[in-house]
C-alpha atoms as a PDB file:
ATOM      1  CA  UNK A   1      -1.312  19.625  23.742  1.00  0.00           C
ATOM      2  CA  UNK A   2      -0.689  17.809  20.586  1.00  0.00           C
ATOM      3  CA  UNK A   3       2.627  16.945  19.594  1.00  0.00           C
ATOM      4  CA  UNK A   4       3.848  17.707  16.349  1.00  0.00           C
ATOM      5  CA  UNK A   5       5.306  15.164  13.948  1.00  0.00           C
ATOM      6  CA  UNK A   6       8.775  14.986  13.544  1.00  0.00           C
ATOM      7  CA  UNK A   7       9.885  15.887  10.284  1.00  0.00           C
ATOM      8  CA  UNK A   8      11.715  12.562   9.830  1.00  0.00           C
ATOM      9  CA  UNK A   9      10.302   9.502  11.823  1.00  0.00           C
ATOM     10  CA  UNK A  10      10.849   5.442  10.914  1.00  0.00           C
ATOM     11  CA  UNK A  11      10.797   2.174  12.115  1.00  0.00           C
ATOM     12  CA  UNK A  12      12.796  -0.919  11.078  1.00  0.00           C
ATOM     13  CA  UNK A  13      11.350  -4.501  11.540  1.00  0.00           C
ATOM     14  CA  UNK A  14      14.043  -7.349  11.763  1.00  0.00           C
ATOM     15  CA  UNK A  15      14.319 -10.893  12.574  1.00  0.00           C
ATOM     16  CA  UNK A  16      16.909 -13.397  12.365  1.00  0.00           C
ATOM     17  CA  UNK A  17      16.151 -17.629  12.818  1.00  0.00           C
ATOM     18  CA  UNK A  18      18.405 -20.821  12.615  1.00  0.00           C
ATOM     19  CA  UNK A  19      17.046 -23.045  11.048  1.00  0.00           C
ATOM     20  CA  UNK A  20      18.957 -26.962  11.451  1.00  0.00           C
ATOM     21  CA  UNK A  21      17.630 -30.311  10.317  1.00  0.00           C
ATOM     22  CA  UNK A  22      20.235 -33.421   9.633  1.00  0.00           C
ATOM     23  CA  UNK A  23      22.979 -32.520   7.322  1.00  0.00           C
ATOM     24  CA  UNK A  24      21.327 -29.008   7.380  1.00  0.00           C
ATOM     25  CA  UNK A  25      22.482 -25.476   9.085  1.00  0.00           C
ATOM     26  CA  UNK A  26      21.785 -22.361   8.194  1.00  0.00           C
ATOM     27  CA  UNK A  27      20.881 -18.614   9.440  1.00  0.00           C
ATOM     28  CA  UNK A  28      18.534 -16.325   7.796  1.00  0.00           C
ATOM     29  CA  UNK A  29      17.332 -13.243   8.870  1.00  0.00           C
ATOM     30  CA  UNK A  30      14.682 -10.119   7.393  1.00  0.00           C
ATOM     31  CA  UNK A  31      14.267  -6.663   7.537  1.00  0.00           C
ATOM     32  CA  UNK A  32      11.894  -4.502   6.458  1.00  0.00           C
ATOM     33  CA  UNK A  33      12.763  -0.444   6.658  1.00  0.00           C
ATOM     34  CA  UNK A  34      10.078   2.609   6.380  1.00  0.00           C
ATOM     35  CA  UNK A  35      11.548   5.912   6.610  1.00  0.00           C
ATOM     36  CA  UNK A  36       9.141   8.831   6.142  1.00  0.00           C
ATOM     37  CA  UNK A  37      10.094  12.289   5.298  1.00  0.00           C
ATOM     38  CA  UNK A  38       8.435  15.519   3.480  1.00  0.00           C
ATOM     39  CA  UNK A  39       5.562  13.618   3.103  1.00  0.00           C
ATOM     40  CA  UNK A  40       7.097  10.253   1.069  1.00  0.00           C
ATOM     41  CA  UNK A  41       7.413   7.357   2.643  1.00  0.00           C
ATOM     42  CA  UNK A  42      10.248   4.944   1.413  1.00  0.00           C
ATOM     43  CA  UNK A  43      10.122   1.061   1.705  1.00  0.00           C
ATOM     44  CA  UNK A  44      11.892  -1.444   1.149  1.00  0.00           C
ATOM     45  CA  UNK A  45      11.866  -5.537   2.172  1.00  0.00           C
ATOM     46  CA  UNK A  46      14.975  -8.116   2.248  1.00  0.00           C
ATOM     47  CA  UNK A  47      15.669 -11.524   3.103  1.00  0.00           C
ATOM     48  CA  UNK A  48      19.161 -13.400   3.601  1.00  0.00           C
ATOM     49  CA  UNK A  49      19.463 -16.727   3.823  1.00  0.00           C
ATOM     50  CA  UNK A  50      23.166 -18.816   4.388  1.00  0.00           C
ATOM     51  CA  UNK A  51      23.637 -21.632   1.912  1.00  0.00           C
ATOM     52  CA  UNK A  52      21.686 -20.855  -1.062  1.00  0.00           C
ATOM     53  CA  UNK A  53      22.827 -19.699  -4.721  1.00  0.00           C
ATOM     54  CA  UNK A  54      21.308 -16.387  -3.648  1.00  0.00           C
ATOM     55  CA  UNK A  55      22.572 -15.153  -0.073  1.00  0.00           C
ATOM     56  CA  UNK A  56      20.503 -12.127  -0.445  1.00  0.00           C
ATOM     57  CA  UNK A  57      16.751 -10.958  -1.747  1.00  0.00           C
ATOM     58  CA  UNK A  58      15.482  -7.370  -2.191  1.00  0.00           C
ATOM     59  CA  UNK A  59      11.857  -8.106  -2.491  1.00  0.00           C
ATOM     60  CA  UNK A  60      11.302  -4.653  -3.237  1.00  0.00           C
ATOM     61  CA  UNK A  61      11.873  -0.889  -2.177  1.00  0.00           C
ATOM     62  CA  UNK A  62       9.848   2.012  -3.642  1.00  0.00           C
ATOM     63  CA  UNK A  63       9.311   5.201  -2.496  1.00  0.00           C
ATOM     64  CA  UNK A  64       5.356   6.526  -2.032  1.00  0.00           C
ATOM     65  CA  UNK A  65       3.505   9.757  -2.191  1.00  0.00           C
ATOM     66  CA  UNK A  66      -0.165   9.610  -1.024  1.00  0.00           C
ATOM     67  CA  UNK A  67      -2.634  12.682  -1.267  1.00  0.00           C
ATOM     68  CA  UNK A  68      -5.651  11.130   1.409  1.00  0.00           C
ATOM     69  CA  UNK A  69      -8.445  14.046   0.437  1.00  0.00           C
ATOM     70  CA  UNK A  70      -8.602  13.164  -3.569  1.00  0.00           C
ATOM     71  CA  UNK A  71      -7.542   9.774  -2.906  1.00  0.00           C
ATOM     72  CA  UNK A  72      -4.351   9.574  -5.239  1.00  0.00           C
ATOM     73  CA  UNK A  73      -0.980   7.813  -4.678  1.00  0.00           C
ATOM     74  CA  UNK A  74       1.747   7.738  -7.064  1.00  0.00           C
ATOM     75  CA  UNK A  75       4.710   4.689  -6.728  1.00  0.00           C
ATOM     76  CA  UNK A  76       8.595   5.271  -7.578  1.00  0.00           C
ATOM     77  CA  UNK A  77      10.018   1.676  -7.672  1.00  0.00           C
ATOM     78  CA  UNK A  78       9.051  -1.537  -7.037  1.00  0.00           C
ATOM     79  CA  UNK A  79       5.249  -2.374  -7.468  1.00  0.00           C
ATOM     80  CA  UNK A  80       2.025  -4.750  -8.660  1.00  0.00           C
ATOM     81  CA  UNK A  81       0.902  -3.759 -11.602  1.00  0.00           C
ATOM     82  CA  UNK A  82      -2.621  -4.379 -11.187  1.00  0.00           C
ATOM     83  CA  UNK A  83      -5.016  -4.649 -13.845  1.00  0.00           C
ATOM     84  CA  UNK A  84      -8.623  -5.549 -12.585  1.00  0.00           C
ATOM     85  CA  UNK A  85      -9.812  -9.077 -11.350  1.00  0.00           C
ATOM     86  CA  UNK A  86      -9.635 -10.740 -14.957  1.00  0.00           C
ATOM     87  CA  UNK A  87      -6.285  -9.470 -15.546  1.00  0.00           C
ATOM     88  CA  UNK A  88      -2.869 -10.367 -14.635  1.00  0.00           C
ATOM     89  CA  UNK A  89      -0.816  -8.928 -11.776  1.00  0.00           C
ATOM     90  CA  UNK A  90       2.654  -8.710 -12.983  1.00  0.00           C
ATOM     91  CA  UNK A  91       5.990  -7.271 -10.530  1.00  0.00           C
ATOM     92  CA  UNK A  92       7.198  -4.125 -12.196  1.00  0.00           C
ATOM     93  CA  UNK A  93       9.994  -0.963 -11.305  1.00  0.00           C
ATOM     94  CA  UNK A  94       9.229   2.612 -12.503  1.00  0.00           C
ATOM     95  CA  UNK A  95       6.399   4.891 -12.158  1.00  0.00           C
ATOM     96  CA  UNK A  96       2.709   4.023 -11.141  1.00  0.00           C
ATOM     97  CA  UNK A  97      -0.200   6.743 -10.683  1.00  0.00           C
ATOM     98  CA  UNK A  98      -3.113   5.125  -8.998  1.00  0.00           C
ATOM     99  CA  UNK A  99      -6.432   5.903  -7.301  1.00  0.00           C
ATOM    100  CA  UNK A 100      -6.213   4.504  -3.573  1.00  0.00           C
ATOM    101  CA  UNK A 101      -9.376   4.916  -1.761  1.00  0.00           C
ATOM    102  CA  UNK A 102      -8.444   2.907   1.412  1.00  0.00           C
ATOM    103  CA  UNK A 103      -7.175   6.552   1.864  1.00  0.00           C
ATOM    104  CA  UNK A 104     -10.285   7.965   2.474  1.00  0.00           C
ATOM    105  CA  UNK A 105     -11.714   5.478   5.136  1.00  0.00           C
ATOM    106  CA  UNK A 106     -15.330   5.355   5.319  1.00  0.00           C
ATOM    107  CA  UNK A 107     -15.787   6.465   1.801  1.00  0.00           C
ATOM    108  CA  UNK A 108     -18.612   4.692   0.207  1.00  0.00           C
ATOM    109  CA  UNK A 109     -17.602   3.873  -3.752  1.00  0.00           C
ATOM    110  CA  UNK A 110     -20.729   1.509  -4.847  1.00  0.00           C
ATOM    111  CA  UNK A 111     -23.871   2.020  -5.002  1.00  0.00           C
ATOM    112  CA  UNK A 112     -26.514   1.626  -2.504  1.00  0.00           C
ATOM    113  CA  UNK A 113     -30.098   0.640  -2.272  1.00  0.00           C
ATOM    114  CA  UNK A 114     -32.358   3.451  -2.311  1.00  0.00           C
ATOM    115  CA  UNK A 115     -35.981   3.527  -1.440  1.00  0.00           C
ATOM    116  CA  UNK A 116     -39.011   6.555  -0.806  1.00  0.00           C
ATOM    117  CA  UNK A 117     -42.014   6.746  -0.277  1.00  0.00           C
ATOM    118  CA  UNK A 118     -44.813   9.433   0.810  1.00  0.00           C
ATOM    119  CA  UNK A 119     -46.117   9.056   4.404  1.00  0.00           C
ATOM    120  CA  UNK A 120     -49.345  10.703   5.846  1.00  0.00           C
ATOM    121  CA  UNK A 121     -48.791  10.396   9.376  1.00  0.00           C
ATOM    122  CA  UNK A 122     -46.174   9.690  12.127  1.00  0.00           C
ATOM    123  CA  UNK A 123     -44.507   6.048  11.561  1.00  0.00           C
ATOM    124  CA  UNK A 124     -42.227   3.527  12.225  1.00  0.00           C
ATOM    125  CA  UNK A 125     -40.456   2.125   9.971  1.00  0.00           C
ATOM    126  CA  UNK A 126     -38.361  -1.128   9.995  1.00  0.00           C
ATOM    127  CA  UNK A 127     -35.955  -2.232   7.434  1.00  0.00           C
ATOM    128  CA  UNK A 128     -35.235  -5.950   7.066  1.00  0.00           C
ATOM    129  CA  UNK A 129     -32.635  -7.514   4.416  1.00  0.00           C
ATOM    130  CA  UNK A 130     -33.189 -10.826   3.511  1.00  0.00           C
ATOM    131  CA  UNK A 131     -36.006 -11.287   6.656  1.00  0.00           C
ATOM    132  CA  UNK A 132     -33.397 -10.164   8.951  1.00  0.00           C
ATOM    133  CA  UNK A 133     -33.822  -6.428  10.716  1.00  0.00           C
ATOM    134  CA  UNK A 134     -31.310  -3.960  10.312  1.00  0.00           C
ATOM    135  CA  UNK A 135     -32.581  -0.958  11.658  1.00  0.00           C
ATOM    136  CA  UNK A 136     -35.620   1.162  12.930  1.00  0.00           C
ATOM    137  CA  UNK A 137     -36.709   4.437  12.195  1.00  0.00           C
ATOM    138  CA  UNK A 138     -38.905   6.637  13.307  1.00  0.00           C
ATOM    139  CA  UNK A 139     -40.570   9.282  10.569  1.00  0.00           C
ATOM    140  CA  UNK A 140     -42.766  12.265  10.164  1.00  0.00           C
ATOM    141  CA  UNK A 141     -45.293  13.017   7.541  1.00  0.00           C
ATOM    142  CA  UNK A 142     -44.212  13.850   4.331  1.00  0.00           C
ATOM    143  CA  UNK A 143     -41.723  12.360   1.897  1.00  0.00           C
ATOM    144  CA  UNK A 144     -39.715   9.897   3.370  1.00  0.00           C
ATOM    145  CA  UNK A 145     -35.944   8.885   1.395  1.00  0.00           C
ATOM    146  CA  UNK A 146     -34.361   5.901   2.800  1.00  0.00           C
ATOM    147  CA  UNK A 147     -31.136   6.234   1.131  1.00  0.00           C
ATOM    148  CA  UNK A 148     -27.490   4.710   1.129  1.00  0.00           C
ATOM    149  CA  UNK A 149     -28.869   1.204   2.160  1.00  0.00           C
ATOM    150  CA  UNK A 150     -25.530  -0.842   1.896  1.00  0.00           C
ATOM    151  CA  UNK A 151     -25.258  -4.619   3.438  1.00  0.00           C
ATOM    152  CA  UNK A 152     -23.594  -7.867   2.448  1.00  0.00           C
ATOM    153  CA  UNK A 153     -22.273  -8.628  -1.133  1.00  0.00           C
ATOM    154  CA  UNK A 154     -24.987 -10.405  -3.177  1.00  0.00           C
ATOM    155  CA  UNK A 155     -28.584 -10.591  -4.288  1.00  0.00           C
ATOM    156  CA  UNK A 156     -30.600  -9.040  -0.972  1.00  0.00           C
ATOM    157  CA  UNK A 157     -34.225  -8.620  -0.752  1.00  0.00           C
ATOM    158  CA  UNK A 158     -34.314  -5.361   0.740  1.00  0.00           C
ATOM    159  CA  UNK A 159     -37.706  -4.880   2.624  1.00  0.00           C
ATOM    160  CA  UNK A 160     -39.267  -1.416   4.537  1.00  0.00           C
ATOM    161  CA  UNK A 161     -41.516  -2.361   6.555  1.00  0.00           C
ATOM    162  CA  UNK A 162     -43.837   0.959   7.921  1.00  0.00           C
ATOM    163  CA  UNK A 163     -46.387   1.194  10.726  1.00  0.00           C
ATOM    164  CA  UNK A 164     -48.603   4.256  11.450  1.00  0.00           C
ATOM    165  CA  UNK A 165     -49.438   5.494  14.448  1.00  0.00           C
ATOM    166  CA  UNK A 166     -52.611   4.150  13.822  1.00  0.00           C
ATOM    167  CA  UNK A 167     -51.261   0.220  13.322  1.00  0.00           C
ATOM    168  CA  UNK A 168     -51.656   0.893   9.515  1.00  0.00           C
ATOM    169  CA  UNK A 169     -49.099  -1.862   7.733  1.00  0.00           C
ATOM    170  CA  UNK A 170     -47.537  -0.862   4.151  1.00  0.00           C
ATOM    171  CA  UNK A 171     -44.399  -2.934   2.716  1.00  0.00           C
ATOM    172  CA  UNK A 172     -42.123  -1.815   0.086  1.00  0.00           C
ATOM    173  CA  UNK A 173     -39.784  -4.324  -1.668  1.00  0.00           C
ATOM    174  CA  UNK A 174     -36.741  -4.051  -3.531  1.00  0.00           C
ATOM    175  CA  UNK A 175     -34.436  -7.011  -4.803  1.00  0.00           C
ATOM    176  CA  UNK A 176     -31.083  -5.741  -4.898  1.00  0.00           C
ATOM    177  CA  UNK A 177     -27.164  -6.421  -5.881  1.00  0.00           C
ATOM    178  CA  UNK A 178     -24.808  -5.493  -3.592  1.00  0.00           C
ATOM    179  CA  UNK A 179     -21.411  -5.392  -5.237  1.00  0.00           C
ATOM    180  CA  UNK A 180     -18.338  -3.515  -4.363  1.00  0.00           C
ATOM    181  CA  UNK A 181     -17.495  -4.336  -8.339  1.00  0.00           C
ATOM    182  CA  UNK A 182     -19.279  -1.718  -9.564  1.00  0.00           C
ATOM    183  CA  UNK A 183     -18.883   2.395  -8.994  1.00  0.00           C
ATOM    184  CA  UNK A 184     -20.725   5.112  -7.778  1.00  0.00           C
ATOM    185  CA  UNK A 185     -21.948   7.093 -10.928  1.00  0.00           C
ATOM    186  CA  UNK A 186     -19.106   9.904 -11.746  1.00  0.00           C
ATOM    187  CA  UNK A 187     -16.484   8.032  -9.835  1.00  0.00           C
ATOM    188  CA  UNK A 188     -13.421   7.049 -11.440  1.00  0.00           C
ATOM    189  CA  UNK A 189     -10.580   4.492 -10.497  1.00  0.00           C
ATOM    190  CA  UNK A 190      -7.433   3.302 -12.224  1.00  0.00           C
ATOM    191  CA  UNK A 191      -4.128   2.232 -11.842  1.00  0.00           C
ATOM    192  CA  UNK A 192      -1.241   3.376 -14.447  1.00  0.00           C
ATOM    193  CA  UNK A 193       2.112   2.060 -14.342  1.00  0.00           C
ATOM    194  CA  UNK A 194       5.389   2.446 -16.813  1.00  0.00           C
ATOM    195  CA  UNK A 195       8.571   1.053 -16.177  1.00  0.00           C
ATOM    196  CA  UNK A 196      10.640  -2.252 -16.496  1.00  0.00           C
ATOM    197  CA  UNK A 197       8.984  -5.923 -15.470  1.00  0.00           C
ATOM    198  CA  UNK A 198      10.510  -7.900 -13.282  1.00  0.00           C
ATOM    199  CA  UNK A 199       9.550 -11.360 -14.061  1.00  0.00           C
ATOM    200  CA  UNK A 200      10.830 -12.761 -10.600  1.00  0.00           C
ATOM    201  CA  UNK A 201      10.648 -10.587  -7.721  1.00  0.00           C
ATOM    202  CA  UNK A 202      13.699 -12.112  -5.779  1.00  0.00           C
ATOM    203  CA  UNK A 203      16.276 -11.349  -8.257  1.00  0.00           C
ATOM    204  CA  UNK A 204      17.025  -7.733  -9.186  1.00  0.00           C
ATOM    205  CA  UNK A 205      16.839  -8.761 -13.283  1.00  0.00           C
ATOM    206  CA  UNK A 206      14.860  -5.910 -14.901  1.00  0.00           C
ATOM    207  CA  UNK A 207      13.854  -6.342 -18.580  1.00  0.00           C
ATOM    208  CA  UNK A 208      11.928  -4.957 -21.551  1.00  0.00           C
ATOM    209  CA  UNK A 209       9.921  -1.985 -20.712  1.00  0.00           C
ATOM    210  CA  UNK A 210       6.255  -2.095 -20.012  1.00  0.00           C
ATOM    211  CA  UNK A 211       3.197  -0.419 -19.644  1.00  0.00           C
ATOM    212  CA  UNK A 212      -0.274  -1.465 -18.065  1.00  0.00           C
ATOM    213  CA  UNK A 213      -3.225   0.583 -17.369  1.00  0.00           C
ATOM    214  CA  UNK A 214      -6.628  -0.047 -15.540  1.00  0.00           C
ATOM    215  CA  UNK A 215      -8.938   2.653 -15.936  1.00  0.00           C
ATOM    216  CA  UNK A 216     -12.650   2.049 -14.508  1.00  0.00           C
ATOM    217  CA  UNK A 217     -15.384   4.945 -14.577  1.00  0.00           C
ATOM    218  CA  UNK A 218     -18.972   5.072 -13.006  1.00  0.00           C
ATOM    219  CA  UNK A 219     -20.820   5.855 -16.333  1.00  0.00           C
ATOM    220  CA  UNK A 220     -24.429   5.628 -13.832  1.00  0.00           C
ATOM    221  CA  UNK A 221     -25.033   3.401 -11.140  1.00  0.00           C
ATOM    222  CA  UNK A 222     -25.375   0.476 -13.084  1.00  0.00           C
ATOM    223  CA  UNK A 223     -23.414   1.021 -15.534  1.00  0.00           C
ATOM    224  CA  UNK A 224     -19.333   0.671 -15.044  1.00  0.00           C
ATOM    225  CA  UNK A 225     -17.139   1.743 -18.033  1.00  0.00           C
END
């Protein structure tokens, strides 16, 4: 029988290390605590450290809602502000609303090769990337859709090679760039956060209020907004 979760459940991770060299002593120790409840889950990360200016470091602590099926997470505390590849990743505290599709595993967000063709008789078909085969298929008559093709990052010759029943030979070729960079059309990711910044993340020194947003929509398949 399954077991149900309990409506509270947590862990904490700790450590503690000496650390001595000549003229040098000192004890540190970390701890990391996750608590989950109601469906939030709070977090939050310190360090201390004997014979420093700073004894102790709250790295961060936030507390986290994630809804898995639309793929949505919102952030009370401590977080990244992230604002795409070109942009600058800066330590913030206060709200952030943000699409997190590492909820959804297996979920597909780029685009994928896509290749069909009209068969008249019972085939094989063989498709190789970059002279390399990555799968067989067998096929019936009709229209044939080889869709979702999705390999390595990177310019990829994508080749389907098809034999008939009769040894009959047809190739169809398609150059393609795989990129995780760019969405699936109609998909939409972002990443909105408002709060304080926090220009260094080992001292709890919050100062003028902030805002950054990342907003990224599939406009088509080529075409990222």
């Amino acid at each position: 029988p399954l077991t149900p979760e309990p409506a509270i459940n947590g862990y904490l991770n700790w450590s503690v290390d000496r650390q001595q060299a000549p003229g040098y002593n000192a004890t540190g120790a970390t701890a990391a605590l996750n608590l989950r409840a109601a469906g939030w889950l709070l977090r939050s990360d310190h360090d201390w450290l004997e014979g420093r200016d700073q004894t102790h470091i709250r790295y961060g602590t936030a507390l986290t809602r994630d809804w898995p099926e639309p793929a949505l997470r919102l952030t009370l505390g401590d977080a990244q502000a992230y604002s795409g590849d070109l942009g600058r990743s800066r330590s913030m505290a206060g709200v952030t609303f943000a699409r997190a599709f590492e909820l959804r595993p297996g979920f597909e967000t780029s685009p994928a090769a896509n290749l069909a063709t009209t068969i008249s008789r019972p085939s094989v078909a063989e498709i190789y990337v970059d002279g390399s085969m990555v799968r067989t298929v067998n096929l019936n008559p009709g229209t044939v859709d080889f869709s979702n093709l999705r390999y390595f990052t990177g310019l990829r010759n994508t080749e389907v090679v098809i034999r008939d029943d009769f040894g009959n030979r047809s190739v169809i070729s398609l150059p393609f760039y795989f990129t995780s960079d760019v969405l699936d059309a109609g998909l939409q990711a972002f990443s909105y956060t408002v709060g304080f910044l926090r220009p260094d993340s080992t001292r709890d020194d919050y100062h003028r209020t902030a805002f950054s947003a990342f907003p990224r929509y599939g406009a088509t398949d080529r075409i990222p907004i």
